[in-house]
PDB file of N, CA and C in Angstrom:
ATOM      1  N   UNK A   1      33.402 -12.894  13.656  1.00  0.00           N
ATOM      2  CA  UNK A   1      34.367 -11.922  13.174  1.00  0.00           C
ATOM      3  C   UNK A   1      35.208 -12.546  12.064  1.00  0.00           C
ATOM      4  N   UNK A   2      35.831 -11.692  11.277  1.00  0.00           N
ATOM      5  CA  UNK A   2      36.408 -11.730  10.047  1.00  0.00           C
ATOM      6  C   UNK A   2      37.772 -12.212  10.208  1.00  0.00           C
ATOM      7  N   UNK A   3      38.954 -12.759   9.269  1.00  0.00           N
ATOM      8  CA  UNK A   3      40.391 -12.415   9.629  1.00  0.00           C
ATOM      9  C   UNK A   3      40.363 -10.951   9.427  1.00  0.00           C
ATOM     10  N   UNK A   4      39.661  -9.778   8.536  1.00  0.00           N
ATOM     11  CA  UNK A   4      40.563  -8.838   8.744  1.00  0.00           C
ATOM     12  C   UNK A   4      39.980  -8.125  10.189  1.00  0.00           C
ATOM     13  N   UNK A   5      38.801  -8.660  10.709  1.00  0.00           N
ATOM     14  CA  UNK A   5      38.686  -8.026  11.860  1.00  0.00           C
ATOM     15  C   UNK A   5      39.791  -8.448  13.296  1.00  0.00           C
ATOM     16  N   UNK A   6      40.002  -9.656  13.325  1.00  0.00           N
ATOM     17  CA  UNK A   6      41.545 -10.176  13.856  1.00  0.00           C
ATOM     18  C   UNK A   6      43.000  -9.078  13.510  1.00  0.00           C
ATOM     19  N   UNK A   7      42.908  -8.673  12.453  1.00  0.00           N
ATOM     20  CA  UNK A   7      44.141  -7.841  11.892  1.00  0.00           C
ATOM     21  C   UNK A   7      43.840  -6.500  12.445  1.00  0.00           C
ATOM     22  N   UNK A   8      42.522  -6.092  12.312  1.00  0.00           N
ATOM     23  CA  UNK A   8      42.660  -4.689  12.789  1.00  0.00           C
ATOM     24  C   UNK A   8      42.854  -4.974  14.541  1.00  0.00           C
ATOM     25  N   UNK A   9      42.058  -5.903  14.942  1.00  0.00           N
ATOM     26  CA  UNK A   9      42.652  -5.850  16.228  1.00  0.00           C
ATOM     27  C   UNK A   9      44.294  -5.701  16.847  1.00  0.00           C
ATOM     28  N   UNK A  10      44.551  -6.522  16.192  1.00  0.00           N
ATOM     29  CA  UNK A  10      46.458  -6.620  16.184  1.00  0.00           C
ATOM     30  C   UNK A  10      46.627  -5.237  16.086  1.00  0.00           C
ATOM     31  N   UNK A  11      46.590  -4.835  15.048  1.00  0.00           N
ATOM     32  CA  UNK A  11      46.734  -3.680  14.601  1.00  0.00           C
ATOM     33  C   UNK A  11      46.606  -1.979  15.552  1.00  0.00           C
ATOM     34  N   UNK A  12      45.532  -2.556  16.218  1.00  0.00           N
ATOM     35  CA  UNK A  12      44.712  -1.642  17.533  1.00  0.00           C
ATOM     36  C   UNK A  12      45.697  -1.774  18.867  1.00  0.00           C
ATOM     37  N   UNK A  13      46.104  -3.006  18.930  1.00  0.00           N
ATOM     38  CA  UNK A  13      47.116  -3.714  20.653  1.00  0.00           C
ATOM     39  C   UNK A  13      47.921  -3.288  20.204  1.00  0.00           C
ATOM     40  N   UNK A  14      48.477  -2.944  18.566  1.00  0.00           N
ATOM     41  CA  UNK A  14      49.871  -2.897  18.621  1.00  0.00           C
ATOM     42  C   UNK A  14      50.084  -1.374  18.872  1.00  0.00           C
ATOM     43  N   UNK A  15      49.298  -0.153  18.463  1.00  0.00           N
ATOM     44  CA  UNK A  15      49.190   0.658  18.624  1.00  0.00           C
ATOM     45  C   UNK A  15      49.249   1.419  20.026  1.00  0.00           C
ATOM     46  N   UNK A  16      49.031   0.343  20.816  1.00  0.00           N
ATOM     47  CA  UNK A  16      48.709   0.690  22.582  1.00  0.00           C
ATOM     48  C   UNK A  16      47.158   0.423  23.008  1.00  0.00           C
ATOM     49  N   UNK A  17      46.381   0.211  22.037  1.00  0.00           N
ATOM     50  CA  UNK A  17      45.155   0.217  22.809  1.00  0.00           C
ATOM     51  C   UNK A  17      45.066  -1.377  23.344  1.00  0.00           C
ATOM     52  N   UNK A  18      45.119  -1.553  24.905  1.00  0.00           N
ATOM     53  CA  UNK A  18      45.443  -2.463  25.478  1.00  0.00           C
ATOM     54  C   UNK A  18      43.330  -2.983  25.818  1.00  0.00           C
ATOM     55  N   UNK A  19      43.000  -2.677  25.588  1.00  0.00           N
ATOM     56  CA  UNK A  19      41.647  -3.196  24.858  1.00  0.00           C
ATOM     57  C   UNK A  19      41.620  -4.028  23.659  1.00  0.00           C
ATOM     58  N   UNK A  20      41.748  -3.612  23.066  1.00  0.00           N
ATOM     59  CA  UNK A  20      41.906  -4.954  21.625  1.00  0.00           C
ATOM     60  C   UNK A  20      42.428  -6.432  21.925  1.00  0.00           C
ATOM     61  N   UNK A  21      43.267  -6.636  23.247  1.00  0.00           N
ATOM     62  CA  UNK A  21      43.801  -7.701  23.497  1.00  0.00           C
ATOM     63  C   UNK A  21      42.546  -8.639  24.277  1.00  0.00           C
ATOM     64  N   UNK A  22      41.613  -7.565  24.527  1.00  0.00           N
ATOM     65  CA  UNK A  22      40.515  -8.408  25.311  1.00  0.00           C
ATOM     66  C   UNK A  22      39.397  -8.449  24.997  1.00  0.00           C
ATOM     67  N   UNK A  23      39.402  -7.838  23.297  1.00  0.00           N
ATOM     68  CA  UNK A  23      38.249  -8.518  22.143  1.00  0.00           C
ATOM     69  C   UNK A  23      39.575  -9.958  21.304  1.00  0.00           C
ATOM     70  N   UNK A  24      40.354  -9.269  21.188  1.00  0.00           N
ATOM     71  CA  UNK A  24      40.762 -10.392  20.784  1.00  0.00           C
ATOM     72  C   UNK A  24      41.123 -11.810  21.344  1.00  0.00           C
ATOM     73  N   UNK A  25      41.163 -11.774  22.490  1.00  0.00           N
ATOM     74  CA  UNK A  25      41.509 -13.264  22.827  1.00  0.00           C
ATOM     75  C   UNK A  25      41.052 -14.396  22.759  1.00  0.00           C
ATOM     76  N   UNK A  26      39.002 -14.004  23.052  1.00  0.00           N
ATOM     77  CA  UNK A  26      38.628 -14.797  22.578  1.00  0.00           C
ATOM     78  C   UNK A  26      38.025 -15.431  20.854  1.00  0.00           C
ATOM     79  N   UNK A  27      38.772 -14.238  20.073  1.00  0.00           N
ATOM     80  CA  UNK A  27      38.463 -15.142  18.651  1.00  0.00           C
ATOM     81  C   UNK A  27      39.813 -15.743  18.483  1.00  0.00           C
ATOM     82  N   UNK A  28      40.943 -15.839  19.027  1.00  0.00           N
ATOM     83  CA  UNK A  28      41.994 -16.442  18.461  1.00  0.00           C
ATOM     84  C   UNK A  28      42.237 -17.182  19.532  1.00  0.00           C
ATOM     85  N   UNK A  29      41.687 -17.314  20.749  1.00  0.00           N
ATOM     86  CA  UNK A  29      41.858 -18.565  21.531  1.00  0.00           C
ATOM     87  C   UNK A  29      41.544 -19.935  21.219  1.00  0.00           C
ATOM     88  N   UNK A  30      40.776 -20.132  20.581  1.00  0.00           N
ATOM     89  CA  UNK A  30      39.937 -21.325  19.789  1.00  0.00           C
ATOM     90  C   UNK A  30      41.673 -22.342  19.126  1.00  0.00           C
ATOM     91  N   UNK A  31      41.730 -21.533  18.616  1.00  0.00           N
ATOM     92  CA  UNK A  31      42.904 -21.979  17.822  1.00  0.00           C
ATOM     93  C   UNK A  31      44.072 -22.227  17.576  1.00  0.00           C
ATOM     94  N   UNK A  32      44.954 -21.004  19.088  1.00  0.00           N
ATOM     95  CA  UNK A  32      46.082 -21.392  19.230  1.00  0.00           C
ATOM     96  C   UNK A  32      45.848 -22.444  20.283  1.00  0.00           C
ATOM     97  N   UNK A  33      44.667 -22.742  21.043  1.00  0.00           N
ATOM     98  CA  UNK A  33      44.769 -24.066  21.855  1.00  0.00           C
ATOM     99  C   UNK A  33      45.041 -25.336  21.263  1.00  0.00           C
ATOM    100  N   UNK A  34      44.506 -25.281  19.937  1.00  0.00           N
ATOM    101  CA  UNK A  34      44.510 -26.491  19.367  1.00  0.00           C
ATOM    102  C   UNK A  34      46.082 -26.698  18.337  1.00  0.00           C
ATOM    103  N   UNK A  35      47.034 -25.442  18.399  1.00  0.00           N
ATOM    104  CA  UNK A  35      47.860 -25.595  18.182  1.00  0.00           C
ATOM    105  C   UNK A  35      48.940 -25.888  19.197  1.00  0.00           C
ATOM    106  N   UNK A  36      48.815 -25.489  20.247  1.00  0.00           N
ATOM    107  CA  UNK A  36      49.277 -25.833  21.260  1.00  0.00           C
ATOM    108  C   UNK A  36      49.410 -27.223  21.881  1.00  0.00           C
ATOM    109  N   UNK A  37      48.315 -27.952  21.997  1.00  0.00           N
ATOM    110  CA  UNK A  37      47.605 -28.992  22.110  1.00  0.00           C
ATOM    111  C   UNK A  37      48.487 -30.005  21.049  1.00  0.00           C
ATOM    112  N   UNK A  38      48.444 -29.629  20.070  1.00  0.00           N
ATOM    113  CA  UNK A  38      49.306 -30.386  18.923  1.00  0.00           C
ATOM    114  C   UNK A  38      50.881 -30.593  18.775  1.00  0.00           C
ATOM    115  N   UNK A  39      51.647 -29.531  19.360  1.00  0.00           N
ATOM    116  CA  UNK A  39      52.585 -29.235  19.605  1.00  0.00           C
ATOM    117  C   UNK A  39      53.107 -30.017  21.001  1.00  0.00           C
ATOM    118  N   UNK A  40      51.937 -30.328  22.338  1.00  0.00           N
ATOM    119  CA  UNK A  40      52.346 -31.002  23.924  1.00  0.00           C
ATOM    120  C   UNK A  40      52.317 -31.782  23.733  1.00  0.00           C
ATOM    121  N   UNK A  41      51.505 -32.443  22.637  1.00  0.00           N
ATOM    122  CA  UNK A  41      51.346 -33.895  22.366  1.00  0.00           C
ATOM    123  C   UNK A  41      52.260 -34.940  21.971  1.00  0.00           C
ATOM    124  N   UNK A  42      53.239 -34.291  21.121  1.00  0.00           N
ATOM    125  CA  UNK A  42      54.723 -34.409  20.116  1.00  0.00           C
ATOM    126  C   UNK A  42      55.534 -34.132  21.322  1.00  0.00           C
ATOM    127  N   UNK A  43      55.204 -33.691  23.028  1.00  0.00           N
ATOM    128  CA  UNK A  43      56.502 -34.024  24.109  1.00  0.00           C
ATOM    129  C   UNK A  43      56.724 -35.345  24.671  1.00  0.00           C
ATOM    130  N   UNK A  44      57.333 -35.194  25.335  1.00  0.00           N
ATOM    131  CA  UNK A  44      57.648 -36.532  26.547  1.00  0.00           C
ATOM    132  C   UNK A  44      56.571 -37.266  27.271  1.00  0.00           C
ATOM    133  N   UNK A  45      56.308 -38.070  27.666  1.00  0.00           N
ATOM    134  CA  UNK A  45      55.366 -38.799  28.098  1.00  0.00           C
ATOM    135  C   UNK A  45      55.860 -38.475  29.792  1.00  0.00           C
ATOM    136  N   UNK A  46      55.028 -38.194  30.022  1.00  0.00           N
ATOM    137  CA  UNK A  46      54.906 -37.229  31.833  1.00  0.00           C
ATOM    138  C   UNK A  46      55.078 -36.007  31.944  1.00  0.00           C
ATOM    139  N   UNK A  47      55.082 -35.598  31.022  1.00  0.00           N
ATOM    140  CA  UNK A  47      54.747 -33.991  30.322  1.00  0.00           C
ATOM    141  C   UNK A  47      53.633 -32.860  31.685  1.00  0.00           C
ATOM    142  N   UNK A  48      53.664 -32.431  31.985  1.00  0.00           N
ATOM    143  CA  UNK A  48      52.662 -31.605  33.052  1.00  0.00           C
ATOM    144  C   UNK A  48      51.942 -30.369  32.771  1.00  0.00           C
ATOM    145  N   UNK A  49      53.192 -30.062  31.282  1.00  0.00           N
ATOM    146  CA  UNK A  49      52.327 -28.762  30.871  1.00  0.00           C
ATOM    147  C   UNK A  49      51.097 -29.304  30.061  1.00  0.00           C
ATOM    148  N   UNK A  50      50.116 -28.155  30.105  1.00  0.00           N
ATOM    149  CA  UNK A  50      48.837 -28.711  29.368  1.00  0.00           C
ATOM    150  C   UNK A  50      48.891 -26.997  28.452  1.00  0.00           C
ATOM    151  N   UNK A  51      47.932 -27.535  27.428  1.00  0.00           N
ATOM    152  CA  UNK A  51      47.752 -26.045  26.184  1.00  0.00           C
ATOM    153  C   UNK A  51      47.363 -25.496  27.303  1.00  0.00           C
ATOM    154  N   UNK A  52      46.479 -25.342  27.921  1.00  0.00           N
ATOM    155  CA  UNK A  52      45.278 -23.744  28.931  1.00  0.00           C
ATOM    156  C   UNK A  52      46.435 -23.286  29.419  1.00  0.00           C
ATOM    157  N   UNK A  53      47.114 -24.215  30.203  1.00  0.00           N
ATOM    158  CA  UNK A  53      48.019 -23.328  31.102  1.00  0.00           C
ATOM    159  C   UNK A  53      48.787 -22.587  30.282  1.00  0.00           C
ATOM    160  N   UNK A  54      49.908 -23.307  29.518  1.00  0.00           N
ATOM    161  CA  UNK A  54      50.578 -21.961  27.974  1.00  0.00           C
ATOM    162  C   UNK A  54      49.864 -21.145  27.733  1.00  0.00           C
ATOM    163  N   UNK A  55      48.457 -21.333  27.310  1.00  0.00           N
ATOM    164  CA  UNK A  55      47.782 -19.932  26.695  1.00  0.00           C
ATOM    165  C   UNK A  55      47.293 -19.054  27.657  1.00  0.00           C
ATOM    166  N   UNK A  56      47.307 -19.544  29.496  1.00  0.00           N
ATOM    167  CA  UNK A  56      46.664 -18.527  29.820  1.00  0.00           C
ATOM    168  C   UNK A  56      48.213 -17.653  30.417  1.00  0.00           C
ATOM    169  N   UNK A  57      49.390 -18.727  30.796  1.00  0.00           N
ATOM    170  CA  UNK A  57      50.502 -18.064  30.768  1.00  0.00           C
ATOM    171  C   UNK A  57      50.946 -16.844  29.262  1.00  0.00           C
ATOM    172  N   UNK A  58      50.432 -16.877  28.270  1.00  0.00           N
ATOM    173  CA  UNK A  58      50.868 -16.160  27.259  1.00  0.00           C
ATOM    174  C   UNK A  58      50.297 -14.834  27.143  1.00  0.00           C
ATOM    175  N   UNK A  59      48.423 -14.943  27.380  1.00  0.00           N
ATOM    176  CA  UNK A  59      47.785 -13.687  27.257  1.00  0.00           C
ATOM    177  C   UNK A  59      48.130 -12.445  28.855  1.00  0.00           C
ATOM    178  N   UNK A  60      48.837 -13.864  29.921  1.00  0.00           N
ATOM    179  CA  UNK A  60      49.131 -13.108  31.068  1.00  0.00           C
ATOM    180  C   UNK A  60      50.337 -11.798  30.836  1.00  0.00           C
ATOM    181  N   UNK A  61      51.552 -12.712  29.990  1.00  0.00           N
ATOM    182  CA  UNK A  61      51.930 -11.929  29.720  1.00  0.00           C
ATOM    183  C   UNK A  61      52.265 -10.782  28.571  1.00  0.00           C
ATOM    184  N   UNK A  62      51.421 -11.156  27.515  1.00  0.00           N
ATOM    185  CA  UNK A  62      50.622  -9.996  27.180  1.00  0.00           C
ATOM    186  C   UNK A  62      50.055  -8.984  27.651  1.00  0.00           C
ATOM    187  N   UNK A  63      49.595  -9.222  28.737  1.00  0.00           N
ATOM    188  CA  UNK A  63      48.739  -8.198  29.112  1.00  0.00           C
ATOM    189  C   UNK A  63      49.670  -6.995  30.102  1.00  0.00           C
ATOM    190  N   UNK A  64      50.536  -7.293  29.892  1.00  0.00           N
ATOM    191  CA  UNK A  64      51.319  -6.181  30.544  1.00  0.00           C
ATOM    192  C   UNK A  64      52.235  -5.908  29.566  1.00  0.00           C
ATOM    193  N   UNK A  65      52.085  -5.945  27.869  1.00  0.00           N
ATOM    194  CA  UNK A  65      52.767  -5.087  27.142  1.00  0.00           C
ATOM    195  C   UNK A  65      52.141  -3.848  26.951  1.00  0.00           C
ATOM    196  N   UNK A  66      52.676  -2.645  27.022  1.00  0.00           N
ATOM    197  CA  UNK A  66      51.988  -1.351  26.368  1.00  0.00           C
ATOM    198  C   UNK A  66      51.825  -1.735  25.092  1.00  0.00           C
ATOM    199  N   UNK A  67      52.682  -2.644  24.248  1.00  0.00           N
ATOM    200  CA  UNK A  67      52.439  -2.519  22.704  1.00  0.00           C
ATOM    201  C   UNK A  67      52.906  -4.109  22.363  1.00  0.00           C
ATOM    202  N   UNK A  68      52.576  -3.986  20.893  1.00  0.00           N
ATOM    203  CA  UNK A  68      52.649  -5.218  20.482  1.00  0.00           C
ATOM    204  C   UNK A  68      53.036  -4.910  19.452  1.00  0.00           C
ATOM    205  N   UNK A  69      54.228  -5.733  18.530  1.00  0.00           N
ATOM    206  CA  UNK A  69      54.547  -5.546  17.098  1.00  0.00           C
ATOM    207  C   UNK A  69      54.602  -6.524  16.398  1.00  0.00           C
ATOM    208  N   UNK A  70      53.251  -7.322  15.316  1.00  0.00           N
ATOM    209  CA  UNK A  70      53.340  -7.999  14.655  1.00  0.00           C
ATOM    210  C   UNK A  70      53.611  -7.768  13.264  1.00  0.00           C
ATOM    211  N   UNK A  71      54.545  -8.842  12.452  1.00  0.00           N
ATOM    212  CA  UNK A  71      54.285  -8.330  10.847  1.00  0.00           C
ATOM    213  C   UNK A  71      53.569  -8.771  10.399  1.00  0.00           C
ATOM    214  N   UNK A  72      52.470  -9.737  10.729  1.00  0.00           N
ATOM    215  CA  UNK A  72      51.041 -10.084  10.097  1.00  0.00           C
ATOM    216  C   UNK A  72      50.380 -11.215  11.256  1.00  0.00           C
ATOM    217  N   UNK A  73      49.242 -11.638  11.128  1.00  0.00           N
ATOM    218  CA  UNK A  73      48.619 -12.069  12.120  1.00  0.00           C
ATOM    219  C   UNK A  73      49.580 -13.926  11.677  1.00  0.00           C
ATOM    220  N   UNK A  74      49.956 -14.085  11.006  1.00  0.00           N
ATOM    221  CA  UNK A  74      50.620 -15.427  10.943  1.00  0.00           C
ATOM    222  C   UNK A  74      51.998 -15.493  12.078  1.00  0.00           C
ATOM    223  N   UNK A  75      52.638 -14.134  11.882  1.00  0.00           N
ATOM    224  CA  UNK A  75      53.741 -14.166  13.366  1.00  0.00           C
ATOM    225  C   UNK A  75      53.312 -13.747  14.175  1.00  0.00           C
ATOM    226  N   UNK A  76      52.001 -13.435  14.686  1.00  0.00           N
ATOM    227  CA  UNK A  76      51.188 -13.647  16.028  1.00  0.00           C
ATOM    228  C   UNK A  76      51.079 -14.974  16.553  1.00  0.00           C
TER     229      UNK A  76
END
């Protein structure tokens, strides 16, 4: 898939269709892990959170928005 196919998805969740969140997760999972990942790394040493757990804590709670409002897939 494309970025603008990523955008129309956004675009689709933000609208209410709470489907789009579950084509989208896995093309943009790839990537906020590894931003994530980059970000736990730069914590404290005995740190417990790991990226999976953040990201699967994040799409969890996602998944109980009716809607979503991004102003472009970069403040996603």
């Amino acid at each position: 898939m494309s970025d603008s196919d990523i955008t129309l998805l956004l675009d689709q969740w933000g609208r209410g269709d709470l489907s789009a969140l579950d084509r989208l997760a896995p093309l943009v999972y790839p990537q906020l892990h590894s931003i994530a990942a980059s970000y736990l790394r730069r914590e404290r040493k005995g740190q417990f959170l790991q990226a999976t757990g953040l990201l699967n804590e994040l799409f969890l709670k996602y998944q109980t928005r009716r809607e979503a409002r991004f102003e472009s897939r970069a403040h996603f």
